[in-house]
Protein backbone atom coordinates (compact mmCIF):
# COMPACT_ATOMS: atom_id res chain seq x y z
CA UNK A 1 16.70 12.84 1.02
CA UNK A 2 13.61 11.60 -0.57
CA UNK A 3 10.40 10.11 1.58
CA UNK A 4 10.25 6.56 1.65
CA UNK A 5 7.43 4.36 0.32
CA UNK A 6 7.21 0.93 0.93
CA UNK A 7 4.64 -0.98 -1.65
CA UNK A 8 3.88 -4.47 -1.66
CA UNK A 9 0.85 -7.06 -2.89
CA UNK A 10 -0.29 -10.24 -3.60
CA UNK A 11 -1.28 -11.42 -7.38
CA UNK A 12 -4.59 -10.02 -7.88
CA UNK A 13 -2.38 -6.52 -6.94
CA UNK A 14 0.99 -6.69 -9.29
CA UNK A 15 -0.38 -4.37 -12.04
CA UNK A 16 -1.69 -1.96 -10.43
CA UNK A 17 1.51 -1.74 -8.02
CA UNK A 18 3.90 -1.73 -10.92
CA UNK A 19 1.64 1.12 -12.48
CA UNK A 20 1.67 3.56 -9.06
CA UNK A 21 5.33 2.70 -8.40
CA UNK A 22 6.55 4.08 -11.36
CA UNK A 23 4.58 7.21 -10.37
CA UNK A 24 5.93 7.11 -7.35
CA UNK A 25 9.78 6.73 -8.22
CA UNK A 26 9.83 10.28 -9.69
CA UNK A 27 9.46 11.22 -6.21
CA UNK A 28 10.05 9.00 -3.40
CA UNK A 29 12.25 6.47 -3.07
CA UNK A 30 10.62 3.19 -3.04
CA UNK A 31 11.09 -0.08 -1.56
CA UNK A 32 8.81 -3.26 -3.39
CA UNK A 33 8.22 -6.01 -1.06
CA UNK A 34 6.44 -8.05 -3.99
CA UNK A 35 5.03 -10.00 -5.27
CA UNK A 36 6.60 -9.66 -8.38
CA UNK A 37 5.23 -13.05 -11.03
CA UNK A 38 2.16 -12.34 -12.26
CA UNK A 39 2.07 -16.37 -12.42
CA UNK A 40 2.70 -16.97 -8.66
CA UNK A 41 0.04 -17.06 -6.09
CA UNK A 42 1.08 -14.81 -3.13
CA UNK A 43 -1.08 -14.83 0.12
CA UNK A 44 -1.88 -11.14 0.87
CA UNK A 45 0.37 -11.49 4.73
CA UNK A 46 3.48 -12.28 3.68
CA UNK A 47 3.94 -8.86 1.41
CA UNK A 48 1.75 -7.17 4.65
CA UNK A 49 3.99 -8.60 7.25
CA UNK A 50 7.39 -7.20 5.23
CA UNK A 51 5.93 -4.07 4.79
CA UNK A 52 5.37 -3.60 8.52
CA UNK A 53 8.48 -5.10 9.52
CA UNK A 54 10.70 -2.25 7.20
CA UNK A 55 8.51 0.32 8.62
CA UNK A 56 9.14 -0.43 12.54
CA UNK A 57 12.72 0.42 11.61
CA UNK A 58 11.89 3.35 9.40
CA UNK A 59 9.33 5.48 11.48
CA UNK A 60 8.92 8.34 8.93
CA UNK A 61 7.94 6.13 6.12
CA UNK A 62 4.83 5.41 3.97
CA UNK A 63 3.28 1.90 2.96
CA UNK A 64 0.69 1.18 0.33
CA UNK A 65 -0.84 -2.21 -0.03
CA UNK A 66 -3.17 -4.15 -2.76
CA UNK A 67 -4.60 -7.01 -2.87
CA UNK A 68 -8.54 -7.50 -4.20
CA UNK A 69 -10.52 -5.88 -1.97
CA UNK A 70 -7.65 -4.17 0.11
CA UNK A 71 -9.02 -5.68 3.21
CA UNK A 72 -6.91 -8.43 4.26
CA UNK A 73 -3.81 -6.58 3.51
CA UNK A 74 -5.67 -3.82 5.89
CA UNK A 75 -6.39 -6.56 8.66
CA UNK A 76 -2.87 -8.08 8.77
CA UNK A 77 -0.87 -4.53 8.37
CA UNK A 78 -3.27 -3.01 11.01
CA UNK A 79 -1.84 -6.53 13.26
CA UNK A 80 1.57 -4.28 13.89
CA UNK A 81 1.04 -1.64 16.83
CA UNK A 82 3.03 1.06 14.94
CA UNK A 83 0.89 0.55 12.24
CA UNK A 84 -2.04 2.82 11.42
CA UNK A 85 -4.01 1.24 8.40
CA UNK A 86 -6.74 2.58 6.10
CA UNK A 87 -8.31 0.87 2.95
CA UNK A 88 -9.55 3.58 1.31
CA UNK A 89 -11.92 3.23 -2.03
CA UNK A 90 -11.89 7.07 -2.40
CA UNK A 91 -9.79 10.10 -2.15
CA UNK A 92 -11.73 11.41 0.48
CA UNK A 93 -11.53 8.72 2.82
CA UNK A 94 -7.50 8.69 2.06
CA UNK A 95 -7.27 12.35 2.89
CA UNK A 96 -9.67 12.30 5.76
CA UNK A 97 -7.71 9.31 7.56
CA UNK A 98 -4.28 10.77 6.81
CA UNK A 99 -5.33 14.01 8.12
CA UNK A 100 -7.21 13.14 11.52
CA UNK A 101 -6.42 9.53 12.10
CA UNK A 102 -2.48 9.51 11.22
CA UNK A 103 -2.92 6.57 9.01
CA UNK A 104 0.52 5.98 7.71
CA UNK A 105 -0.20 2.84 5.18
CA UNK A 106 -3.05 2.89 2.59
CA UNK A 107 -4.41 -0.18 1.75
CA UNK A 108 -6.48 -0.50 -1.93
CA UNK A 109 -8.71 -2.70 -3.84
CA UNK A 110 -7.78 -3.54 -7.45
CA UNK A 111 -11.52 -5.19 -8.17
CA UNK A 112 -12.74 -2.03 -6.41
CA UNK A 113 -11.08 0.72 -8.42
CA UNK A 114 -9.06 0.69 -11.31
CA UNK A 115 -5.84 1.44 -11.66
CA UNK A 116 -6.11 5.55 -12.55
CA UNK A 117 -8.99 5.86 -9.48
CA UNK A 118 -6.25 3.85 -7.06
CA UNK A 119 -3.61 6.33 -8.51
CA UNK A 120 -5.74 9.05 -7.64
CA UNK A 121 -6.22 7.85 -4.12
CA UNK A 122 -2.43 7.66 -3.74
CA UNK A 123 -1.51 11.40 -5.20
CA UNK A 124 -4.68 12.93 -3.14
């Protein structure tokens, strides 16, 4: 059975997240918990708060957020207790926190990085 990955973001996040999901598909299985119209405005906790809510009832699992700056979805995912939340802006810090903090969602900036640095992040 493959890993599971749940993704979500607001606007400013949909293009990058449709570019690392379909990365991530030849993998993992993957669950999208939006946003998914470029034209609609999504505030950055409702795709957070799904995210978090899927993972409570599958422990094992992976999330990765985007929004802007990747720090509100980091503030609202990090909300959950079973939740251990990094926004990462390199792959460095993403390999650092998975390996001694646990971190089990990564949060990213799209005005940060763009989209190949953020897929980077995810694959390191």
């Amino acid at each position: 059975m493959k890993k599971l990955i749940i993704i979500g973001c607001d606007h400013n996040g949909l293009k990058q997240k449709n570019y690392i999901k379909t990365f991530l598909k030849k993998n993992f299985s993957v669950i999208d918990v939006g946003n998914y119209n470029p034209k609609e405005k999504v505030d950055y906790n409702d795709p957070a708060n799904q995210l978090t809510k899927i993972m409570e009832d599958n422990p094992r699992s992976k999330g990765i957020l985007l929004c802007g700056t990747g720090v509100g979805m980091n503030i609202v995912s990090n909300k959950n207790k079973k939740i251990r939340s990094v926004l990462a802006h390199s792959t460095s810090i993403a390999e650092k926190s998975r390996d001694h903090n646990d971190t089990n969602v990564l949060c990213l900036g799209t005005w940060v990085n763009n989209k190949d640095q953020n897929l980077k992040i995810v694959s390191s």
